[in-house]
PDB file of N, CA and C in Angstrom:
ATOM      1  N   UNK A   1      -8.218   5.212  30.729  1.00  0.00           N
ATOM      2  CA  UNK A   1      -6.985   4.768  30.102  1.00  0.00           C
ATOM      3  C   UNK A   1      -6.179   6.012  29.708  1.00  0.00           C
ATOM      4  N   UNK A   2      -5.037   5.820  30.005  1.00  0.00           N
ATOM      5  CA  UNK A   2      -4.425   7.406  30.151  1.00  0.00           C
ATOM      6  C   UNK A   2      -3.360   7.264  29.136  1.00  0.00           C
ATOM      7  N   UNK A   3      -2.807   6.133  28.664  1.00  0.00           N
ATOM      8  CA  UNK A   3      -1.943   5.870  27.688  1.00  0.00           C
ATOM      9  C   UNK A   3      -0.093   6.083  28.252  1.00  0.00           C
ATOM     10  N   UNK A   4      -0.049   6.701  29.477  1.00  0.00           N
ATOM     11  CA  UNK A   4       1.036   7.283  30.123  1.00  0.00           C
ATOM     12  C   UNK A   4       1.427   8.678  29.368  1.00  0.00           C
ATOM     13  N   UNK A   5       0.055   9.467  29.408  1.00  0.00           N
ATOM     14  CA  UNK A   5       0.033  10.719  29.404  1.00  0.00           C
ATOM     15  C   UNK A   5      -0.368  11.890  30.086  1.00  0.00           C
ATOM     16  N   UNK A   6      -1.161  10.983  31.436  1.00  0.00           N
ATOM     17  CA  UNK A   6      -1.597  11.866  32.131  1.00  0.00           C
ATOM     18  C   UNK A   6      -1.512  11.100  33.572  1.00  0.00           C
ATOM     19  N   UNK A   7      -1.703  11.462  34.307  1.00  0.00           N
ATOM     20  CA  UNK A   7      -1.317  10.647  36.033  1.00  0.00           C
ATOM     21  C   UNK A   7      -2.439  11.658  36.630  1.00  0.00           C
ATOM     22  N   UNK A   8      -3.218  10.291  37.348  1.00  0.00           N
ATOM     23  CA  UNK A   8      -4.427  10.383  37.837  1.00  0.00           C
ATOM     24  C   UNK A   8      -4.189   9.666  39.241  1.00  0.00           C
ATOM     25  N   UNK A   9      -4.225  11.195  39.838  1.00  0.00           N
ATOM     26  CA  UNK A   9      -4.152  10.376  41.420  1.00  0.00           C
ATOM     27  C   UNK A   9      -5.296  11.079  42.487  1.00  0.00           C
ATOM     28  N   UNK A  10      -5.882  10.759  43.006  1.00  0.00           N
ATOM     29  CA  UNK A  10      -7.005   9.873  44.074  1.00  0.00           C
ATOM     30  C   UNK A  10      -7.024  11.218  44.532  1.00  0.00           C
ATOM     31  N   UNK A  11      -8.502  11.940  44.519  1.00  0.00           N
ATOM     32  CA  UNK A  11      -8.378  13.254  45.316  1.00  0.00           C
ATOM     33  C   UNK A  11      -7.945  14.043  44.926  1.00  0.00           C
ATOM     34  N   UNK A  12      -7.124  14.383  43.741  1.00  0.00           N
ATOM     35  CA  UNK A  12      -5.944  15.195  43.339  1.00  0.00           C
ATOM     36  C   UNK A  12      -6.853  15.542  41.935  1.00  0.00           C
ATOM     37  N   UNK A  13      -5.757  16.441  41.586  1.00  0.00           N
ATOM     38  CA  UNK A  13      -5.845  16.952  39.701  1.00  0.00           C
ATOM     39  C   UNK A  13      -4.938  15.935  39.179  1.00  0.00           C
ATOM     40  N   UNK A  14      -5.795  15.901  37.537  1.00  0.00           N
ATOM     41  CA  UNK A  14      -5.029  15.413  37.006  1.00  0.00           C
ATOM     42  C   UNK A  14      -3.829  15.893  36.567  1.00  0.00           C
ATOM     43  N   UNK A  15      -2.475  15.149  36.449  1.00  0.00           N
ATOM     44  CA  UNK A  15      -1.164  15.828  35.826  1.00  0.00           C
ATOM     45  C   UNK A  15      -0.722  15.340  34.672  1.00  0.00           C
ATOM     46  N   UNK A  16      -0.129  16.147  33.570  1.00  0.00           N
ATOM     47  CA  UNK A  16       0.313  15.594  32.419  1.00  0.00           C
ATOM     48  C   UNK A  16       2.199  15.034  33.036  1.00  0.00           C
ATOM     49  N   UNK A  17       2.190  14.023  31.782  1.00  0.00           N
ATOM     50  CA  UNK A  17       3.545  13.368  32.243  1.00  0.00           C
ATOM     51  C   UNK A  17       4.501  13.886  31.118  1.00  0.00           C
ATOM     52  N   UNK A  18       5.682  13.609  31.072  1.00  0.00           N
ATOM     53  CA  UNK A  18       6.827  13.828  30.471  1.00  0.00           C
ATOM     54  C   UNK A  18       6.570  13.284  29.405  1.00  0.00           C
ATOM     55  N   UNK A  19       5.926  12.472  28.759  1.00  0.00           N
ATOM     56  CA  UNK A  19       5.336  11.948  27.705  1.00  0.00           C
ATOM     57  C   UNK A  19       4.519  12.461  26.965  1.00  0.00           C
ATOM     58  N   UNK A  20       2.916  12.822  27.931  1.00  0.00           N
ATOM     59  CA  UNK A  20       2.407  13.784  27.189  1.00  0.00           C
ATOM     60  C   UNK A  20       2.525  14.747  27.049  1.00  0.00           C
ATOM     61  N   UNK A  21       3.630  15.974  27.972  1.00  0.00           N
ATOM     62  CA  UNK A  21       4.368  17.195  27.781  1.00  0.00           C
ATOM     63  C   UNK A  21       4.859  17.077  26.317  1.00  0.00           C
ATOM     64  N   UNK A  22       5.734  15.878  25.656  1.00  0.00           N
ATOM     65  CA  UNK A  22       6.335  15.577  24.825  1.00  0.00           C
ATOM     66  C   UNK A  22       5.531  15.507  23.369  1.00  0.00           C
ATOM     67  N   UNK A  23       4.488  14.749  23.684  1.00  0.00           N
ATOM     68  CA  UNK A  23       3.008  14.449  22.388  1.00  0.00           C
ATOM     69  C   UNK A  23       2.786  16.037  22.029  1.00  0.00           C
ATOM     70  N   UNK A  24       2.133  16.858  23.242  1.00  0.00           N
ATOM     71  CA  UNK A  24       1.655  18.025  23.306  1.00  0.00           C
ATOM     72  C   UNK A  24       2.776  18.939  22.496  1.00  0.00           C
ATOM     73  N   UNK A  25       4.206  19.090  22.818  1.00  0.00           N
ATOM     74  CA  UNK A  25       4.750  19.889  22.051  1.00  0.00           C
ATOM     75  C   UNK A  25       4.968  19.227  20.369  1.00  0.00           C
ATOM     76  N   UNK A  26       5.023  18.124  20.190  1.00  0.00           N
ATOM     77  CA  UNK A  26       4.904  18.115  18.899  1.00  0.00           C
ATOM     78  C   UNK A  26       3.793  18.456  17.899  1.00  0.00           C
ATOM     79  N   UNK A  27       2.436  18.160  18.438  1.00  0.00           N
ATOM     80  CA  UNK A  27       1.500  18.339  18.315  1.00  0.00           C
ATOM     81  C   UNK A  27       1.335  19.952  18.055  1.00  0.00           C
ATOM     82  N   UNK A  28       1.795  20.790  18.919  1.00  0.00           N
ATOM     83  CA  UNK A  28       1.732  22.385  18.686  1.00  0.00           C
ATOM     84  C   UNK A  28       2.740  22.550  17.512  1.00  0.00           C
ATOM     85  N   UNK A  29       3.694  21.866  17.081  1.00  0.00           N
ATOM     86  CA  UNK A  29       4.781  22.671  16.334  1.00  0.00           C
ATOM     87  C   UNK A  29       4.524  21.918  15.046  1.00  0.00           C
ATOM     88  N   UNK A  30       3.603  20.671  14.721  1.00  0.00           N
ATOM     89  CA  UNK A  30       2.572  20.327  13.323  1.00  0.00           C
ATOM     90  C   UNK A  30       1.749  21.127  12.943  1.00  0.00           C
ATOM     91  N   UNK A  31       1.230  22.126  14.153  1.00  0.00           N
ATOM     92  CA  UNK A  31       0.071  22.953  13.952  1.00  0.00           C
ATOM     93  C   UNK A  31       0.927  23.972  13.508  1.00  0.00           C
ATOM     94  N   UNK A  32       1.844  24.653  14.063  1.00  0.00           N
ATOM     95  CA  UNK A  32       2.452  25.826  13.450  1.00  0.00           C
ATOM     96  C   UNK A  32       3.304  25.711  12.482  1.00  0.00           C
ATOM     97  N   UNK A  33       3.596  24.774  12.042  1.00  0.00           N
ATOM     98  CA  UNK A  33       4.432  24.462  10.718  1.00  0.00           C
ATOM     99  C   UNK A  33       3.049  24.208   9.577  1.00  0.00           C
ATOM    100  N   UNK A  34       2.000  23.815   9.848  1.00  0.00           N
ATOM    101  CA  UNK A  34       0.765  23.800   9.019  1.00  0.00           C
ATOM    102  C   UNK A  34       0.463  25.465   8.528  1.00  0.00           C
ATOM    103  N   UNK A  35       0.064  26.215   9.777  1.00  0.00           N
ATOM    104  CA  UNK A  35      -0.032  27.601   9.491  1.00  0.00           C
ATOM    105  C   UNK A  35       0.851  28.539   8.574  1.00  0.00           C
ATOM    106  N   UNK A  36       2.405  28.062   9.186  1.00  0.00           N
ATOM    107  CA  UNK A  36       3.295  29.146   8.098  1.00  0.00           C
ATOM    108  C   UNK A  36       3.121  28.834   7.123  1.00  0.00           C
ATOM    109  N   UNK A  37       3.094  27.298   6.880  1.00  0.00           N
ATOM    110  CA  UNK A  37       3.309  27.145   5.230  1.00  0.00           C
ATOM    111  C   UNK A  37       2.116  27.548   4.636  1.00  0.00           C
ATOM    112  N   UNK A  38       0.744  27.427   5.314  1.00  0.00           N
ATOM    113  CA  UNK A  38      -0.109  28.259   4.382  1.00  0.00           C
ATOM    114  C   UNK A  38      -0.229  29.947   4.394  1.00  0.00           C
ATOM    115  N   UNK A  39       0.144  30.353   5.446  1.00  0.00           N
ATOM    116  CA  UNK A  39       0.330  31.915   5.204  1.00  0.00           C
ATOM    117  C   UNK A  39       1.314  31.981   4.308  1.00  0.00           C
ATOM    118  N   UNK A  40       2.417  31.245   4.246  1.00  0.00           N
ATOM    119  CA  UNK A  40       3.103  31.506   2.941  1.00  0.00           C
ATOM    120  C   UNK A  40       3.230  31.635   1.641  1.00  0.00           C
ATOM    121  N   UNK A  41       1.518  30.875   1.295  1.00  0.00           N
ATOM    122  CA  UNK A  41       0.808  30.326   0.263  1.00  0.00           C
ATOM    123  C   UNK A  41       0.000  31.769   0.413  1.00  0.00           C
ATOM    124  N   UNK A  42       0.244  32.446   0.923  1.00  0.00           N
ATOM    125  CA  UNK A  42      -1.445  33.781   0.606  1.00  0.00           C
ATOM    126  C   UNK A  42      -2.475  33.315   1.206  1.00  0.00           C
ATOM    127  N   UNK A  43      -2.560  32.323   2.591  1.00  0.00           N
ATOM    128  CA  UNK A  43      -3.952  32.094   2.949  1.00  0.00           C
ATOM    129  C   UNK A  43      -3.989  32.978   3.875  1.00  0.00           C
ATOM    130  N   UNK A  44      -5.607  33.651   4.151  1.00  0.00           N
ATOM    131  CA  UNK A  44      -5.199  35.171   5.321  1.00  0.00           C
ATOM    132  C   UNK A  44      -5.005  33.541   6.654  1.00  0.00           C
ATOM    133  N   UNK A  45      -4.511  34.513   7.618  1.00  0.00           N
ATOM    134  CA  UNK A  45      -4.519  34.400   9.146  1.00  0.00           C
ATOM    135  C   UNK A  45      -5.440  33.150   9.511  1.00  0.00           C
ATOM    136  N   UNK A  46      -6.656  33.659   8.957  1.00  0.00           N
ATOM    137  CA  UNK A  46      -7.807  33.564  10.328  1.00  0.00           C
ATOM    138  C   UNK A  46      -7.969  31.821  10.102  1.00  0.00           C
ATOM    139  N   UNK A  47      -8.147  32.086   8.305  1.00  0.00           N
ATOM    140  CA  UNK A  47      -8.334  30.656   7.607  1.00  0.00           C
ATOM    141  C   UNK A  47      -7.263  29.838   7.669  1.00  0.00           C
ATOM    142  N   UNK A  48      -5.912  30.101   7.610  1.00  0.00           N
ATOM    143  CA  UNK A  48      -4.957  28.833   8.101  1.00  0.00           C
ATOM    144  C   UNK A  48      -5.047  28.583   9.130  1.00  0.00           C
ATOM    145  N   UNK A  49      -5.449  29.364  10.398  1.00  0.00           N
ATOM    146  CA  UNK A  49      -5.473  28.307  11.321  1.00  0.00           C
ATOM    147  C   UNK A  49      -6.354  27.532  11.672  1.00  0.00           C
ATOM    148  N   UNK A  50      -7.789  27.769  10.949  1.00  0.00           N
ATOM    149  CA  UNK A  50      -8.789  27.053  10.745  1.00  0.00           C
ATOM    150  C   UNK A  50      -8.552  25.525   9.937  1.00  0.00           C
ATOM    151  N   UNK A  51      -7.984  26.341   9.056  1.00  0.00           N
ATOM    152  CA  UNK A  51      -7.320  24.808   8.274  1.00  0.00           C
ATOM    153  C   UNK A  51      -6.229  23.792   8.684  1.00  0.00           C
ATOM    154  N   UNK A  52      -5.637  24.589   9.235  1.00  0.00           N
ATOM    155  CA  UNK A  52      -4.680  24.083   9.910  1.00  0.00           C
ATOM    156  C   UNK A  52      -4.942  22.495  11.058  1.00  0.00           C
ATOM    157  N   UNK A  53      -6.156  23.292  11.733  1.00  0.00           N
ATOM    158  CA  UNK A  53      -6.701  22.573  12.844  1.00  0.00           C
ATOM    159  C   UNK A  53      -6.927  20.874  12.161  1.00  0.00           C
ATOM    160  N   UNK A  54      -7.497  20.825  11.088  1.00  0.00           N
ATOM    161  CA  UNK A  54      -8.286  19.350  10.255  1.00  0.00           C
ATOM    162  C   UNK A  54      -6.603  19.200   9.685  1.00  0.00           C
ATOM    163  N   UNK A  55      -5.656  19.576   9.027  1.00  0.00           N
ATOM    164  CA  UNK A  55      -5.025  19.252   8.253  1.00  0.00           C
ATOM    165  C   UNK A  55      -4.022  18.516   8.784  1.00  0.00           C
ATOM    166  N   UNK A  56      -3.251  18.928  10.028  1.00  0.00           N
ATOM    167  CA  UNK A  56      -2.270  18.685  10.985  1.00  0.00           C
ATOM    168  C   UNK A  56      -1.874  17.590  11.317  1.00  0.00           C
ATOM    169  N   UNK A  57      -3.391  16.812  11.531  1.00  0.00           N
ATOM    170  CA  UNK A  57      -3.189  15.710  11.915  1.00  0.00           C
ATOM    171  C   UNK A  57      -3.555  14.525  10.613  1.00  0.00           C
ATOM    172  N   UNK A  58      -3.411  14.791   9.374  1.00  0.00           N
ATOM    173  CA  UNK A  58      -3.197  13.547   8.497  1.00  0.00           C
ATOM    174  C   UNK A  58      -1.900  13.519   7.927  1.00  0.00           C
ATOM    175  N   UNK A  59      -0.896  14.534   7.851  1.00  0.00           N
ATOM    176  CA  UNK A  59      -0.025  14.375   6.955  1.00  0.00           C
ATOM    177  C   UNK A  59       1.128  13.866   7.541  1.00  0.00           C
ATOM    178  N   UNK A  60       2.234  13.066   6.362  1.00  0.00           N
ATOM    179  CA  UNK A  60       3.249  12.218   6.730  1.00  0.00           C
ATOM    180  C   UNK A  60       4.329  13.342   6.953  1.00  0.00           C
ATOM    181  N   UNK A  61       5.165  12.783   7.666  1.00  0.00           N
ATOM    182  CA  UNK A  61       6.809  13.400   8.121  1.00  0.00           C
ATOM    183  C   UNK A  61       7.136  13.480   6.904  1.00  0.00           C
ATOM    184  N   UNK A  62       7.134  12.973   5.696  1.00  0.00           N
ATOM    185  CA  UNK A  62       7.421  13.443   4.574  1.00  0.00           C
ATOM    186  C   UNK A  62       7.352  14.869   4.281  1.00  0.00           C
ATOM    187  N   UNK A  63       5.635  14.970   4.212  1.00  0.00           N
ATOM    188  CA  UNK A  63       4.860  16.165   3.546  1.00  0.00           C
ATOM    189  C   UNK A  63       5.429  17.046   4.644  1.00  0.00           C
ATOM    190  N   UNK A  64       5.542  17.042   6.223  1.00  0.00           N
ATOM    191  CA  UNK A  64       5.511  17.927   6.729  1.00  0.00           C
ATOM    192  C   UNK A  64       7.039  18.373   6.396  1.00  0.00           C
ATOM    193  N   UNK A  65       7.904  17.784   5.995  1.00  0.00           N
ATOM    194  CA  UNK A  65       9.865  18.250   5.992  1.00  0.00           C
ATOM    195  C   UNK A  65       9.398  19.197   5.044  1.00  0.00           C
ATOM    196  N   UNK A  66       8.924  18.613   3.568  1.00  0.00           N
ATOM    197  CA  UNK A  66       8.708  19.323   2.434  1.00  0.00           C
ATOM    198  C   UNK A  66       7.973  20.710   2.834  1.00  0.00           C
ATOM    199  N   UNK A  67       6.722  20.494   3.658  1.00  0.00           N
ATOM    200  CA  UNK A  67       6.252  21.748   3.980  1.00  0.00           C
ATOM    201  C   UNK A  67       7.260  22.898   4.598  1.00  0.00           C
ATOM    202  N   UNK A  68       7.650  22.336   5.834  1.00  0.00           N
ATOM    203  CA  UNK A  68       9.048  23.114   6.555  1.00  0.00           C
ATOM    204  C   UNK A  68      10.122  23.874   5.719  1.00  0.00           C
ATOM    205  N   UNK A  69      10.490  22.905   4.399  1.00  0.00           N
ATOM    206  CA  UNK A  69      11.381  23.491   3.308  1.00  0.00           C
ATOM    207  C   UNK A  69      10.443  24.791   2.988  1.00  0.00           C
ATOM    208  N   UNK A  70       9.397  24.611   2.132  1.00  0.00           N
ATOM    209  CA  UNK A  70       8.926  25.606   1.733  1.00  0.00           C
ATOM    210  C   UNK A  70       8.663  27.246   2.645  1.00  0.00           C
ATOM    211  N   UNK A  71       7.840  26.737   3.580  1.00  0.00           N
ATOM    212  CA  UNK A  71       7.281  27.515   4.321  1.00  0.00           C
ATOM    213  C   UNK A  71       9.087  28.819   4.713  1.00  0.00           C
ATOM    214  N   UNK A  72      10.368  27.888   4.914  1.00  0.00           N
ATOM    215  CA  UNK A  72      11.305  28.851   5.414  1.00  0.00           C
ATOM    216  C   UNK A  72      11.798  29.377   3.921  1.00  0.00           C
ATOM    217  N   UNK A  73      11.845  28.814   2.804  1.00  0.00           N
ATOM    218  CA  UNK A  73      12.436  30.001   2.006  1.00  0.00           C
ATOM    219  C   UNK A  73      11.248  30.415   1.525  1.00  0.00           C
ATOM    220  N   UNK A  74      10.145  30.619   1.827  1.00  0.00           N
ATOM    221  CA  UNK A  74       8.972  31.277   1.655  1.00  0.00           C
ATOM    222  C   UNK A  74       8.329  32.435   2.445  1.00  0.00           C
ATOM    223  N   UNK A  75       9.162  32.819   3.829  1.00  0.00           N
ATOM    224  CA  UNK A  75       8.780  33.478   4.814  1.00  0.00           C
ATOM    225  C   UNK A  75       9.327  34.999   4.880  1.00  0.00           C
TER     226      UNK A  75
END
């Protein structure tokens, strides 16, 4: 079940679709909006993106605007 994110054809590689191109970049830019705002907070490097990884994916479009606020007049 591919969800219309990936196209699976016979013999071939699998290909991502315009959809999941789409999931995938949001998905990277939750993760890096997770990271700044905690390097912005004094967390070293290594550990925000560790944290980052578990955190990314629970928080609301709320928390993440609020984070975004912070993280840019914080940078």
């Amino acid at each position: 079940m591919s969800h219309g994110l990936v196209e699976i054809r016979p013999y071939r590689s699998i290909f991502i679709t315009a959809q999941g191109t789409e999931m995938a970049a949001r998905s990277r830019d939750r993760h890096e909006l997770v990271v700044r705002f905690l390097l912005a907070l004094g967390v070293p490097t290594r550990i925000a993106e560790m944290d980052a990884e578990g955190v990314e994916h629970h928080l609301s479009e709320e928390t993440l605007d609020a984070m975004r606020t912070f993280a840019r007049a914080n940078s």
